[in-house]
C-alpha atoms as a PDB file:
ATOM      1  CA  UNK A   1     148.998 216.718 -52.258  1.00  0.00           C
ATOM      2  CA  UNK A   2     148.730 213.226 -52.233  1.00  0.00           C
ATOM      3  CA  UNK A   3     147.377 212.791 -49.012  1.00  0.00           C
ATOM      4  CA  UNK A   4     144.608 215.519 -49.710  1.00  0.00           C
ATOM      5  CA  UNK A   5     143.761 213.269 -52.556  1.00  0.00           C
ATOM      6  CA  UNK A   6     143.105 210.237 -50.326  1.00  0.00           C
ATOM      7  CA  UNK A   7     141.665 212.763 -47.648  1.00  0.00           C
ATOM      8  CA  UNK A   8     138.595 213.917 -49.293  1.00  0.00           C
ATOM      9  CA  UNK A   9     137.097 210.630 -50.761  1.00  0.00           C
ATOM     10  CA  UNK A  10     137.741 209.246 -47.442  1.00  0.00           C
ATOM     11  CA  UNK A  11     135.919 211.911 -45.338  1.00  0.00           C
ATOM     12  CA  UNK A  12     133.146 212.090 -47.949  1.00  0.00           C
ATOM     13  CA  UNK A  13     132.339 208.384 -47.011  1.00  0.00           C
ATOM     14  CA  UNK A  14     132.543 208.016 -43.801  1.00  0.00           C
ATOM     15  CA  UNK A  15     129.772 211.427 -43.751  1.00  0.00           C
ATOM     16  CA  UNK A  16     127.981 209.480 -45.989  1.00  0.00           C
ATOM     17  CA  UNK A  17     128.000 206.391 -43.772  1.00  0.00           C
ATOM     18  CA  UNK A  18     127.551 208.865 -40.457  1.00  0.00           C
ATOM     19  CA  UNK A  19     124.277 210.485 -42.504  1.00  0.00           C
ATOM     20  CA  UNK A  20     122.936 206.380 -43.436  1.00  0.00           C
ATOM     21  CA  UNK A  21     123.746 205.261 -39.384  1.00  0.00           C
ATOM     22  CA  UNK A  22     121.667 208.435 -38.110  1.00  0.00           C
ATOM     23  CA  UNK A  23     118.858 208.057 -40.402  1.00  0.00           C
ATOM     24  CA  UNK A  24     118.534 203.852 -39.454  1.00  0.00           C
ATOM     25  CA  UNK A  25     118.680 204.716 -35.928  1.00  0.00           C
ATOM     26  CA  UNK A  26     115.974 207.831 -36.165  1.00  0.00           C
ATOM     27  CA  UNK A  27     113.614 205.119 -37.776  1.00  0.00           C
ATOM     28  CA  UNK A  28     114.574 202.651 -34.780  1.00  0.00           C
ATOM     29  CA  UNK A  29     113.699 205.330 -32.241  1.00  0.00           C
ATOM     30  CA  UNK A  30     109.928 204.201 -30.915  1.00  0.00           C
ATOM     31  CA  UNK A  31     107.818 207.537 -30.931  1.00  0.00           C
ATOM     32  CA  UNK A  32     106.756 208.765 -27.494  1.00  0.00           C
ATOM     33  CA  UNK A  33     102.998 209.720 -27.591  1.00  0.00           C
ATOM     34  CA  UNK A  34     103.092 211.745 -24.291  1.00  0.00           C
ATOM     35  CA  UNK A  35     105.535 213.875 -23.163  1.00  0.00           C
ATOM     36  CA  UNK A  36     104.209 216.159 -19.908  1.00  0.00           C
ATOM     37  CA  UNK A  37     102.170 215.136 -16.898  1.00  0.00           C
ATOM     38  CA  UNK A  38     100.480 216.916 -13.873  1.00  0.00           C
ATOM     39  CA  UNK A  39     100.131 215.436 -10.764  1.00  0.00           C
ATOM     40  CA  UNK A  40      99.062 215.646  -7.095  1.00  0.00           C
ATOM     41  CA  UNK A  41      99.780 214.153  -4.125  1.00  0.00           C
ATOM     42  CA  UNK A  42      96.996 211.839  -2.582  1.00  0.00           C
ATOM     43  CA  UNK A  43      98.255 211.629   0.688  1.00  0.00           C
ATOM     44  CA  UNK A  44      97.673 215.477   0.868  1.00  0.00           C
ATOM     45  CA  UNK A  45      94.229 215.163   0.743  1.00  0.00           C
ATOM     46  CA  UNK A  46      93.401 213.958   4.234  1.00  0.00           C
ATOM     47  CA  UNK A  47      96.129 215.870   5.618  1.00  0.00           C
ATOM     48  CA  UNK A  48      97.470 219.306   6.021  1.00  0.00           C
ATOM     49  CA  UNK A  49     100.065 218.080   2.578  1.00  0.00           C
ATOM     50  CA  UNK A  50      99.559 220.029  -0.670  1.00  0.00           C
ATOM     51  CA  UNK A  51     101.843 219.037  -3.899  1.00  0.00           C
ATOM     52  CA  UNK A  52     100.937 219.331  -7.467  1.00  0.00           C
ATOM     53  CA  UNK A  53     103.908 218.496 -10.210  1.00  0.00           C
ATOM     54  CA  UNK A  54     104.419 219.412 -13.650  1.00  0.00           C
ATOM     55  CA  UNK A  55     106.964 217.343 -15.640  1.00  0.00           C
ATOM     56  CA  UNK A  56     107.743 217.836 -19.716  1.00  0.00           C
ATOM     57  CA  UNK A  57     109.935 216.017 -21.886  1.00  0.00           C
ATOM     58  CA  UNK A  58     112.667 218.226 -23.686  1.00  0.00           C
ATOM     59  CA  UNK A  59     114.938 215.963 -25.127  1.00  0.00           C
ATOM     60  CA  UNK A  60     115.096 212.197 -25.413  1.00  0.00           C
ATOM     61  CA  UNK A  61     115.275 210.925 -21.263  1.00  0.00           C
ATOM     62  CA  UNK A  62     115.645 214.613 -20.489  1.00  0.00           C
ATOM     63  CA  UNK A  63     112.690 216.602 -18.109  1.00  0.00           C
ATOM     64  CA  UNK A  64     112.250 219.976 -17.359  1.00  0.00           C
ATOM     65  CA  UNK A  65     109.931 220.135 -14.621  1.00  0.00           C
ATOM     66  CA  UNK A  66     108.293 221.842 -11.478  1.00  0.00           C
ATOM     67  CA  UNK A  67     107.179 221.004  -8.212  1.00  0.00           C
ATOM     68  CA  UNK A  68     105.187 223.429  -5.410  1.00  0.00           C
ATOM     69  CA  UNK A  69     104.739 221.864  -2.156  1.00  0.00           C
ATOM     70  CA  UNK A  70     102.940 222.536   1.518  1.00  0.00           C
ATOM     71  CA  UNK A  71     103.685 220.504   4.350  1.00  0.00           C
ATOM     72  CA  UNK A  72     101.957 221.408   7.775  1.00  0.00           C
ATOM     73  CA  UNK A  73     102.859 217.947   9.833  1.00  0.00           C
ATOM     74  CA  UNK A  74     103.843 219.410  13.345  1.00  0.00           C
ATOM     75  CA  UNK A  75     106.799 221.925  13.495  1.00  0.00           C
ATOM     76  CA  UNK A  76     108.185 222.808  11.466  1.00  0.00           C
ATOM     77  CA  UNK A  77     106.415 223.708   8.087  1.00  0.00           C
ATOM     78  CA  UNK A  78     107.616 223.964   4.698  1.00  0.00           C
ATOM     79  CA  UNK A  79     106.092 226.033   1.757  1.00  0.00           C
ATOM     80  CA  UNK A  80     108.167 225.094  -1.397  1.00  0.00           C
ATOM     81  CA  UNK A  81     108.670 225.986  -4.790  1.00  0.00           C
ATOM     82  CA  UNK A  82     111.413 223.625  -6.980  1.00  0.00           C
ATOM     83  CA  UNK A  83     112.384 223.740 -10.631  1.00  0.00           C
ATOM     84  CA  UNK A  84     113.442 219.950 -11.580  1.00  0.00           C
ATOM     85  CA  UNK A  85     115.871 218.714 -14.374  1.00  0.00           C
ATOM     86  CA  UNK A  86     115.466 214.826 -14.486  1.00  0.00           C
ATOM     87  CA  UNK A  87     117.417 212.078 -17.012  1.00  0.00           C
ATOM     88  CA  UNK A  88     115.308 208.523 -17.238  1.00  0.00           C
ATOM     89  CA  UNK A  89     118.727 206.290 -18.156  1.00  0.00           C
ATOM     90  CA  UNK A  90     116.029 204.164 -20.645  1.00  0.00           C
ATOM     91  CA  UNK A  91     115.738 207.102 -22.496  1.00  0.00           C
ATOM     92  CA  UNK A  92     112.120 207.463 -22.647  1.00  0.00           C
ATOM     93  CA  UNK A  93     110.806 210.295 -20.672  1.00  0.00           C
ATOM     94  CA  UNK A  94     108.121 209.907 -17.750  1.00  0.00           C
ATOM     95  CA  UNK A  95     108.408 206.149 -17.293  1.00  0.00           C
ATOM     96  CA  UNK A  96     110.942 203.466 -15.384  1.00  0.00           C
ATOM     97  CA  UNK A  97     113.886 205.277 -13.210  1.00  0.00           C
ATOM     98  CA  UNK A  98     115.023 208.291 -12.765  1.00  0.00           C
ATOM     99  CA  UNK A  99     117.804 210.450 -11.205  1.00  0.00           C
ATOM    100  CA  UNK A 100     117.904 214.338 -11.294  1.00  0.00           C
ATOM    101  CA  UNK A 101     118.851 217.689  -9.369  1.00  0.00           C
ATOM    102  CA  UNK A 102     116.044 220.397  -8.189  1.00  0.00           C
ATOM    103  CA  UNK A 103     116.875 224.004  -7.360  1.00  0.00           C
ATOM    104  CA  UNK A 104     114.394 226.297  -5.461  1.00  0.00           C
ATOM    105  CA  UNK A 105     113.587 228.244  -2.102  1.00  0.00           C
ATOM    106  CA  UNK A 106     111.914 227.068   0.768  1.00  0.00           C
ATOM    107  CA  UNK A 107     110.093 229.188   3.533  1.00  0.00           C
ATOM    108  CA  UNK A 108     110.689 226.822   6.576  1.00  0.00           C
ATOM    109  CA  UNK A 109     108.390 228.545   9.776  1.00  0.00           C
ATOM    110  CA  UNK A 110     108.902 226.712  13.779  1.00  0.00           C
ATOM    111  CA  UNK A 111     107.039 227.635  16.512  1.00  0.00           C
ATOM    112  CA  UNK A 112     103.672 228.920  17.294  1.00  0.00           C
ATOM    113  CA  UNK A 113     102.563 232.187  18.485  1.00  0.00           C
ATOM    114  CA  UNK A 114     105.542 234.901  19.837  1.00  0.00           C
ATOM    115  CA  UNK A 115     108.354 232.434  19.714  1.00  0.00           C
ATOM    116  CA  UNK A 116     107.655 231.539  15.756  1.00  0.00           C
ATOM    117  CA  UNK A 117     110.732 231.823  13.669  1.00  0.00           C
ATOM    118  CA  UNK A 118     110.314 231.988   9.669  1.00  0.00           C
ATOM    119  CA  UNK A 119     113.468 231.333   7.337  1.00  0.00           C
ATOM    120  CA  UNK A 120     113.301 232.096   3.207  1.00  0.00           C
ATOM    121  CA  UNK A 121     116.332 230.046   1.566  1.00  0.00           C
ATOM    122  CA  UNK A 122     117.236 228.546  -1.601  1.00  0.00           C
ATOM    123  CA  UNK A 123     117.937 224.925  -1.893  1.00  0.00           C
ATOM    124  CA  UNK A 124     119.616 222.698  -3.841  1.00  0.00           C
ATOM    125  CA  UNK A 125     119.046 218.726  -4.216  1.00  0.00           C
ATOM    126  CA  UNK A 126     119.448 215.393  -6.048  1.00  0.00           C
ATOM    127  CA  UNK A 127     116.763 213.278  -6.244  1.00  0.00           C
ATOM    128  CA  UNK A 128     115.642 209.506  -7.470  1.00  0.00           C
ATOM    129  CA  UNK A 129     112.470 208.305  -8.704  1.00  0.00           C
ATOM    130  CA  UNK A 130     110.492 206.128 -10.688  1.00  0.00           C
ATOM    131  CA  UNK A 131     107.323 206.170 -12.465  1.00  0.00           C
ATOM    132  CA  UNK A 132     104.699 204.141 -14.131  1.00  0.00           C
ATOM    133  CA  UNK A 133     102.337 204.946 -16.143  1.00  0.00           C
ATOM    134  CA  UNK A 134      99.224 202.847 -16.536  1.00  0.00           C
ATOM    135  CA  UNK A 135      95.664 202.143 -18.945  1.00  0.00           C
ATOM    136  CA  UNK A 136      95.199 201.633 -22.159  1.00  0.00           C
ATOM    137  CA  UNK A 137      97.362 204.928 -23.846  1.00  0.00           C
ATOM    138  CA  UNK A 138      98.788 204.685 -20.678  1.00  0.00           C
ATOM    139  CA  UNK A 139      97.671 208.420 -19.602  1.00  0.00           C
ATOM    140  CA  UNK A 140      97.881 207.693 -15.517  1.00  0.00           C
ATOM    141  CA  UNK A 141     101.292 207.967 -13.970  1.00  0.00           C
ATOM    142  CA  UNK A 142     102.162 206.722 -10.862  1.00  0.00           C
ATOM    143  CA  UNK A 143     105.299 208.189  -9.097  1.00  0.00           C
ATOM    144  CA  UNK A 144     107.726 207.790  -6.365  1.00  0.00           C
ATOM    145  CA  UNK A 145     111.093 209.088  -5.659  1.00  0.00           C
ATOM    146  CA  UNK A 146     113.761 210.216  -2.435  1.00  0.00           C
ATOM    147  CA  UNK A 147     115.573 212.746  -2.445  1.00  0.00           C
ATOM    148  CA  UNK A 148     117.902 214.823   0.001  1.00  0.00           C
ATOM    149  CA  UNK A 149     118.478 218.803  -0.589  1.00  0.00           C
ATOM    150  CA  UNK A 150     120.966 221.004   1.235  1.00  0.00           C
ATOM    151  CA  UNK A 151     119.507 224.291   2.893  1.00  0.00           C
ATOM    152  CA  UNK A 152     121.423 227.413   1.554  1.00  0.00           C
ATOM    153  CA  UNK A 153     121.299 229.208   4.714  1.00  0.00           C
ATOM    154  CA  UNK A 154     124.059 229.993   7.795  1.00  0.00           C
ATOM    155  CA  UNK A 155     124.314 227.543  10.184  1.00  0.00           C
ATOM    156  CA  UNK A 156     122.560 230.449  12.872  1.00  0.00           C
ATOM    157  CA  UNK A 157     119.392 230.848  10.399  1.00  0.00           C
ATOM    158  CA  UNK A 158     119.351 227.554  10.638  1.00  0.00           C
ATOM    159  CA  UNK A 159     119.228 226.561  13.817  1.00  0.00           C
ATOM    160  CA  UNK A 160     116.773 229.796  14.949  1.00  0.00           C
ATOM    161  CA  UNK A 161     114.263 227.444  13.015  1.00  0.00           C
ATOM    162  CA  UNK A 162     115.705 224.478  14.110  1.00  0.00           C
ATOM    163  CA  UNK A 163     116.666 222.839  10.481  1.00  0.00           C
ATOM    164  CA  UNK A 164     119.693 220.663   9.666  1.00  0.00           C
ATOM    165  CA  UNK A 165     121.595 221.763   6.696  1.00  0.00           C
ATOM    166  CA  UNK A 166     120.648 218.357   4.605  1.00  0.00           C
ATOM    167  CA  UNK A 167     116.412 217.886   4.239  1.00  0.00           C
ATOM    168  CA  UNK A 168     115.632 214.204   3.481  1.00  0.00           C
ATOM    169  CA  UNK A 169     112.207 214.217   1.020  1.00  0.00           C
ATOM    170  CA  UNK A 170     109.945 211.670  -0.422  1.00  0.00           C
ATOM    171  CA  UNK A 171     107.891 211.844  -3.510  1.00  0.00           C
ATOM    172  CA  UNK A 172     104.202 210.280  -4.281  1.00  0.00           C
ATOM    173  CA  UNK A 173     102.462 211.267  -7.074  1.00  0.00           C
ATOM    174  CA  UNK A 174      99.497 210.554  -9.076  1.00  0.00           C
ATOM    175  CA  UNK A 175      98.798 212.272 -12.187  1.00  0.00           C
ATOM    176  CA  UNK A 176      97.459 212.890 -15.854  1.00  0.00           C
ATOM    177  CA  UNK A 177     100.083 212.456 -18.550  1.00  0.00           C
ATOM    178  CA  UNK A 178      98.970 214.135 -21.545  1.00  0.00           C
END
């Protein structure tokens, strides 16, 4: 009974203090103005590349994002579609590093005419980027990133369109953080 006496004063203050620490650091936290961005690739534009990238902030250094993707540079061609969970380590979303993991399906085609060979799959990947974001409310981003993501197929679908089981990948980005 004793010890239940000590108990509850003891737990009510250290709540107390828990409640007072949260509340400093909530004040401490700097408020992020912009949270989401779209963005494009600009090397697509001359060339047979189309990207365009949607990022939003869901927690603090925590994205949910997607990415769609054509890519028509000889053989052989990828049409993707990727949903993206990021973490920014300084916890403040959309600028400085990045590391994350994508998940999504890729229709890989090799070959021309009779002897073209199409594959659907779903992929998985890690990936590692960094962004900056730029003017006066700082509303242009700036983004690059690698990445490598393993091909969910059998080794035979694989090599019919003659793909290796790991896809290296590369990531520029321009955009409008809003």
């Amino acid at each position: 009974m004793r010890l239940r006496r000590l108990f509850i004063p003891l737990a009510f203050i250290v709540a107390l203090n828990s409640l007072d620490t949260a509340a400093a650091r909530a004040q401490s936290l700097i408020p992020i103005p912009t949270r989401t961005y779209v963005g494009i690739n600009p090397v697509g534009l001359p060339f047979d590349i189309a990207t365009i990238e949607l990022e939003s902030g869901i927690a603090p250094g925590v994205t949910l994002g997607g990415v769609g993707s054509y890519i028509n540079v000889g053989h052989p061609n990828f049409t993707t579609g990727e949903f993206k969970v990021r973490y920014y380590p300084g916890e403040v979303v959309l600028r400085g590093p990045s590391v994350g993991a994508t998940f999504g399906i890729s229709h890989i085609t090799n070959g021309s005419g009779d002897g073209r060979e199409s594959l659907t799959t779903p992929t998985l990947g890690i990936i590692a980027d960094y962004n900056w974001l730029y003017g006066r409310e700082e509303h242009f981003l700036i983004g690059t990133g690698i990445g490598a993501k393993r091909v969910l197929a059998s080794e035979a679908d694989r090599d019919r369109v003659d793909i290796d089981r790991a896809i290296f990948t590369a990531r520029l980005i321009i955009g409008f953080v809003f």
